[in-house]
N, C-alpha and C. Protein backbone atom coordinates (compact mmCIF):
# COMPACT_ATOMS: atom_id res chain seq x y z
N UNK A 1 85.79 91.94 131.21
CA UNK A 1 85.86 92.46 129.85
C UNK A 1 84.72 91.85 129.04
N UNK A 2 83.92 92.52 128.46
CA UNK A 2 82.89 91.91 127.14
C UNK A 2 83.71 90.84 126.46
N UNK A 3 82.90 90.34 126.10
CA UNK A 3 83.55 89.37 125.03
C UNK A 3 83.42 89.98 123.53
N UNK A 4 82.14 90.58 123.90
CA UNK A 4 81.57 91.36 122.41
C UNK A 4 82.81 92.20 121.72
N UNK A 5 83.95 92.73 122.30
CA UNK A 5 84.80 93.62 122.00
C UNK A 5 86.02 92.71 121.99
N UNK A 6 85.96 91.53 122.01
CA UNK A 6 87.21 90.55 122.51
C UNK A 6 88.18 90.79 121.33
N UNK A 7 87.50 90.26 119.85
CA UNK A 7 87.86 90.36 118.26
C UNK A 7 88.29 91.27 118.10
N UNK A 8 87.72 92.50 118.14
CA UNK A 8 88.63 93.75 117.56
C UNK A 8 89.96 93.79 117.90
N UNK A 9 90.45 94.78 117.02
CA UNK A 9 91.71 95.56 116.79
C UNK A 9 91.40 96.75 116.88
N UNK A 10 92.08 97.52 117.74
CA UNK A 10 91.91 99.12 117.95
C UNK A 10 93.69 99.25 117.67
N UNK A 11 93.51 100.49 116.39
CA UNK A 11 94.59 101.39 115.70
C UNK A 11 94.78 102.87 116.16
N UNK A 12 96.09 102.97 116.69
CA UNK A 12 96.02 104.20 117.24
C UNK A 12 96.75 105.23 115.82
N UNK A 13 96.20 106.15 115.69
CA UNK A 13 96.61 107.31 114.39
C UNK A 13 96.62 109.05 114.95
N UNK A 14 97.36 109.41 113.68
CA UNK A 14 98.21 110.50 114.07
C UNK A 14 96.98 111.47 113.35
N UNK A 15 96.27 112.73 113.92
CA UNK A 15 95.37 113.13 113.22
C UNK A 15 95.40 114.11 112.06
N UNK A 16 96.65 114.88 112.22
CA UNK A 16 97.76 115.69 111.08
C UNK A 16 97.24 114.74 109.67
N UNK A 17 98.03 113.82 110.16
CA UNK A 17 98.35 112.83 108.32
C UNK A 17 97.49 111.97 108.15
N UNK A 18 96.67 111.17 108.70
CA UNK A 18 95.48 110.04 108.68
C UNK A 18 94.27 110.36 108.78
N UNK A 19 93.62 111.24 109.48
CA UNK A 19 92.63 111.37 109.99
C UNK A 19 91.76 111.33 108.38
N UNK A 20 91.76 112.42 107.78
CA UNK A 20 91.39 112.68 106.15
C UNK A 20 91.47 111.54 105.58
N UNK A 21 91.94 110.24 105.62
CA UNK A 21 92.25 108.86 104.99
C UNK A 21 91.65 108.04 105.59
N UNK A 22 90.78 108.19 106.67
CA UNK A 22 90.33 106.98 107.08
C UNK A 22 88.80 106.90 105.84
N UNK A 23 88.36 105.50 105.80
CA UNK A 23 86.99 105.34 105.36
C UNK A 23 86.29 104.40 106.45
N UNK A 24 85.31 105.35 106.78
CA UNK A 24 84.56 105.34 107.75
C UNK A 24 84.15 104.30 107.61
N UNK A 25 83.26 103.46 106.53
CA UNK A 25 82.53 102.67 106.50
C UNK A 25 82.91 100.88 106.77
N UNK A 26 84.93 101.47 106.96
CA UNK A 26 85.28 100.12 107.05
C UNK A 26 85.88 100.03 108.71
N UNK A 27 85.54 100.80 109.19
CA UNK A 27 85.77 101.14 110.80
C UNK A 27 84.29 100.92 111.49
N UNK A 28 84.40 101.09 112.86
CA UNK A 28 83.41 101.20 114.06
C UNK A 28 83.34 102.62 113.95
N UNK A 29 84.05 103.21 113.64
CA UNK A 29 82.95 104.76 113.97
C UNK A 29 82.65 105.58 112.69
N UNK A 30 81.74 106.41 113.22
CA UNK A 30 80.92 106.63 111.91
C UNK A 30 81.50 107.77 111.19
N UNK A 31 81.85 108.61 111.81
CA UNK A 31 82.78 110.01 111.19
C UNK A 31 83.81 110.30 112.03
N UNK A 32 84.95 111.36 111.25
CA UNK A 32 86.28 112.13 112.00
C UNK A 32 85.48 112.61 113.68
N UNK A 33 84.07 112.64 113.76
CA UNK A 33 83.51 113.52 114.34
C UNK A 33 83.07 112.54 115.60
N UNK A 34 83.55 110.93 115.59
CA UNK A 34 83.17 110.22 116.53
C UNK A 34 84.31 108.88 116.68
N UNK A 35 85.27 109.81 116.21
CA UNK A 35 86.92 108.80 117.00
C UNK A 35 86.93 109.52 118.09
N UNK A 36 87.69 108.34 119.05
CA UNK A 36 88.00 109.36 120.42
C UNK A 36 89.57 109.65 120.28
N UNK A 37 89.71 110.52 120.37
CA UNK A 37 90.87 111.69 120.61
C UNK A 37 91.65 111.70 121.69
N UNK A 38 92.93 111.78 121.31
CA UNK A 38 93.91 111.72 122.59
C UNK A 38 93.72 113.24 123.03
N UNK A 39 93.78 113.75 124.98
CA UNK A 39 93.96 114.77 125.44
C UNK A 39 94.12 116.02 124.53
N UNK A 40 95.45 115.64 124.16
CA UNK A 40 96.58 116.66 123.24
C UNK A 40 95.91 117.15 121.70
N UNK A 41 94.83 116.03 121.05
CA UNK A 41 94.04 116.49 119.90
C UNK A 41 95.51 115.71 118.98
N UNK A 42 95.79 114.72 119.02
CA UNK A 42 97.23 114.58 118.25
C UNK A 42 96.75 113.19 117.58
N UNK A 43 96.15 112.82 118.34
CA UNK A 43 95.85 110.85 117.93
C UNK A 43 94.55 110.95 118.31
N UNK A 44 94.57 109.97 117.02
CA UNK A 44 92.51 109.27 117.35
C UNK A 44 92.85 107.79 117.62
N UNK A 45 91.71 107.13 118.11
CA UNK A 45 91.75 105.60 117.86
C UNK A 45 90.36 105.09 116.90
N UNK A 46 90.87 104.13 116.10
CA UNK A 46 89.92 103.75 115.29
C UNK A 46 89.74 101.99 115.83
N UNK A 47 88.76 101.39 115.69
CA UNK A 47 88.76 100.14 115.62
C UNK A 47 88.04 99.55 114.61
N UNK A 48 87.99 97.98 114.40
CA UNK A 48 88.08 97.34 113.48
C UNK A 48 88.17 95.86 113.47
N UNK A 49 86.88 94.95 112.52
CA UNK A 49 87.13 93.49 112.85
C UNK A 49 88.30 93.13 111.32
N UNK A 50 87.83 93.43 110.87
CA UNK A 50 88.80 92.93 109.45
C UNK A 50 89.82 94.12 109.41
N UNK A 51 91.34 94.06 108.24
CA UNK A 51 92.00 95.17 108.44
C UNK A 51 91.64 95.87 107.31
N UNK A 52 91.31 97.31 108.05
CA UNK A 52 91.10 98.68 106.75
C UNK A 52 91.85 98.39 105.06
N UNK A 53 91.62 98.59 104.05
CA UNK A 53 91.96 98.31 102.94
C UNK A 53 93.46 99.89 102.99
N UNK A 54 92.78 101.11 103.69
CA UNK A 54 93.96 102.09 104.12
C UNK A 54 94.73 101.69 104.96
N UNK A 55 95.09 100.41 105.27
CA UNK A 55 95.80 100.29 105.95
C UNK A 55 96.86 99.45 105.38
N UNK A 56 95.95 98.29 104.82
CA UNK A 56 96.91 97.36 103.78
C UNK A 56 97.65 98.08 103.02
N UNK A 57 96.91 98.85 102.37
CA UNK A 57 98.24 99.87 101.07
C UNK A 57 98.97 100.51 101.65
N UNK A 58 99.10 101.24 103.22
CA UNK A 58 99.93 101.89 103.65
C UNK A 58 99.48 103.02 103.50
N UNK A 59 98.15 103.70 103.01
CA UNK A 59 97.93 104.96 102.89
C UNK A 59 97.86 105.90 104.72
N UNK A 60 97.33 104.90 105.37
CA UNK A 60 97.62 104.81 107.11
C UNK A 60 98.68 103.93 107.92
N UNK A 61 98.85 104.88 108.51
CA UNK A 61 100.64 103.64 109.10
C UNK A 61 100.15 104.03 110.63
N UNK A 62 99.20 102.93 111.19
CA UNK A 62 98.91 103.37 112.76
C UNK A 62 100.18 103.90 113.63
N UNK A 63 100.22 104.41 114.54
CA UNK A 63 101.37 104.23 115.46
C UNK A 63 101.39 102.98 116.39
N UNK A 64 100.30 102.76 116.75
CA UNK A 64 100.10 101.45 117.37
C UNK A 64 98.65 100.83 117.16
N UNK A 65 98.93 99.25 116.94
CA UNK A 65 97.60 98.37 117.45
C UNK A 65 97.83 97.71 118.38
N UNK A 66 96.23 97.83 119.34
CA UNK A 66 96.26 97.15 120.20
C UNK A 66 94.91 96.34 120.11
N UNK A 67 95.21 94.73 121.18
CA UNK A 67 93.77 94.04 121.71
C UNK A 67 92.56 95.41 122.36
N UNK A 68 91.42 94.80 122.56
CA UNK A 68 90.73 95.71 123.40
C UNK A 68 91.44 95.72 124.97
N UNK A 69 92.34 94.72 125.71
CA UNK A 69 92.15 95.05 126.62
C UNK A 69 93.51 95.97 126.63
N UNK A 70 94.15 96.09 125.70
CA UNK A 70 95.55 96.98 125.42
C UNK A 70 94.70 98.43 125.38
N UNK A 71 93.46 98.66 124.76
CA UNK A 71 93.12 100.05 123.95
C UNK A 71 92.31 100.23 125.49
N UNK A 72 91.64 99.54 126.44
CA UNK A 72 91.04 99.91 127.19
C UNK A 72 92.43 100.60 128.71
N UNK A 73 93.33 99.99 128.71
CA UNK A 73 94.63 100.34 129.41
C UNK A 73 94.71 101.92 128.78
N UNK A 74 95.12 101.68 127.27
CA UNK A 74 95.45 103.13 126.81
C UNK A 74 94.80 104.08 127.32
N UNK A 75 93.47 104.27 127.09
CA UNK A 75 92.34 105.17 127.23
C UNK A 75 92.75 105.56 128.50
N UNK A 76 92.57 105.03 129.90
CA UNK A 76 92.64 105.14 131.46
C UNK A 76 93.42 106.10 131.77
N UNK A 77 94.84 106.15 130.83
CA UNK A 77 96.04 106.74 130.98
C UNK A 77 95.83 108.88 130.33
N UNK A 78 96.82 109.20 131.30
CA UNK A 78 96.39 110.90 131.53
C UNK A 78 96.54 111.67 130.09
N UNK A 79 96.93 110.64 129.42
CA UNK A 79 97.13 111.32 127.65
C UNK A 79 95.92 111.40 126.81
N UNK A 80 94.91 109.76 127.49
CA UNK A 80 93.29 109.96 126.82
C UNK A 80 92.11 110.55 127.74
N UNK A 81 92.30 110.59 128.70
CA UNK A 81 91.33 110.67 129.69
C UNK A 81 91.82 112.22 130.57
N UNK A 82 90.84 113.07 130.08
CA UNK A 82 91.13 114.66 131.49
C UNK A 82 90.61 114.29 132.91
N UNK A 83 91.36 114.32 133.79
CA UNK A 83 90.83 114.25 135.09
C UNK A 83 89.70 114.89 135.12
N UNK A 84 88.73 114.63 136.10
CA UNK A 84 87.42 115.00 136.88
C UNK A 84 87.84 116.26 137.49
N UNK A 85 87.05 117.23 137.20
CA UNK A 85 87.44 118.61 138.46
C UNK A 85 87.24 117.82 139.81
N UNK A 86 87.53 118.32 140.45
CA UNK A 86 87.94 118.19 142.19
C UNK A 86 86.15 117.98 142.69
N UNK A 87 85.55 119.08 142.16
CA UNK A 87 84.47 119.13 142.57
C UNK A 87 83.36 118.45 142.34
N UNK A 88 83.67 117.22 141.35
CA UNK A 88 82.75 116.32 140.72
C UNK A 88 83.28 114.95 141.08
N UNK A 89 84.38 115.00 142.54
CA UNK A 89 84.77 113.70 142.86
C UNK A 89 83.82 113.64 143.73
N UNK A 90 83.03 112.17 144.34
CA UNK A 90 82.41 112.17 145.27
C UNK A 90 83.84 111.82 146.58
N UNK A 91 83.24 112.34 147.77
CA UNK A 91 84.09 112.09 149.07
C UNK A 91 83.53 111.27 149.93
C-alpha cells in the first residue's frame, strides 16, 4: 500500500441527495465528473485529508467512511468494478 494515501479518509455517498453538495475544492477530486461511481450509478466515493465543512453540518451524511485500505477492498468488489469481457482476459 502507498503510504502517500495512508492519511486519507475515503466517504462513500449516495448520488440522488449529495452529489450537488459536495465542494469540490475541499475534496481530492476535481468535479461530479471525476468521483468514481459505484457499477449501479447510485454512490460516488469522495476522499479527503481534513473533514469536508458539508459534512460537519450534516448537509452530507456519507453512508460509509473508510481507511484507504477499506476504500481499496471496496472498489475490487462487483458493485465498483465491471468485470473484463472474456476476451480481454489474457490465458
Amino acid at each position: 500500500m502507498e503510504a502517500r494515501f495512508n492519511h486519507l479518509v475515503y466517504a462513500i455517498c449516495n448520488i440522488a441527495t449529495d452529489l450537488q453538495n459536495i465542494d469540490f475544492s475541499q475534496v481530492g477530486e476535481s468535479s461530479a465528473s471525476t468521483v468514481r461511481r459505484s457499477v449501479d450509478d447510485t454512490l460516488f466515493v469522495i476522499k479527503y485529508n481534513a473533514e469536508p465543512t458539508f459534512i460537519k453540518d450534516g448537509t452530507v451524511t456519507p453512508s460509509e467512511v473508510l481507511t484507504h485500505e477499506q476504500a481499496l477492498e471496496l472498489m475490487s468488489t462487483a458493485a465498483w468494478t465491471e468485470p473484463m469481457p472474456e476476451e480481454n482476459l489474457v490465458k
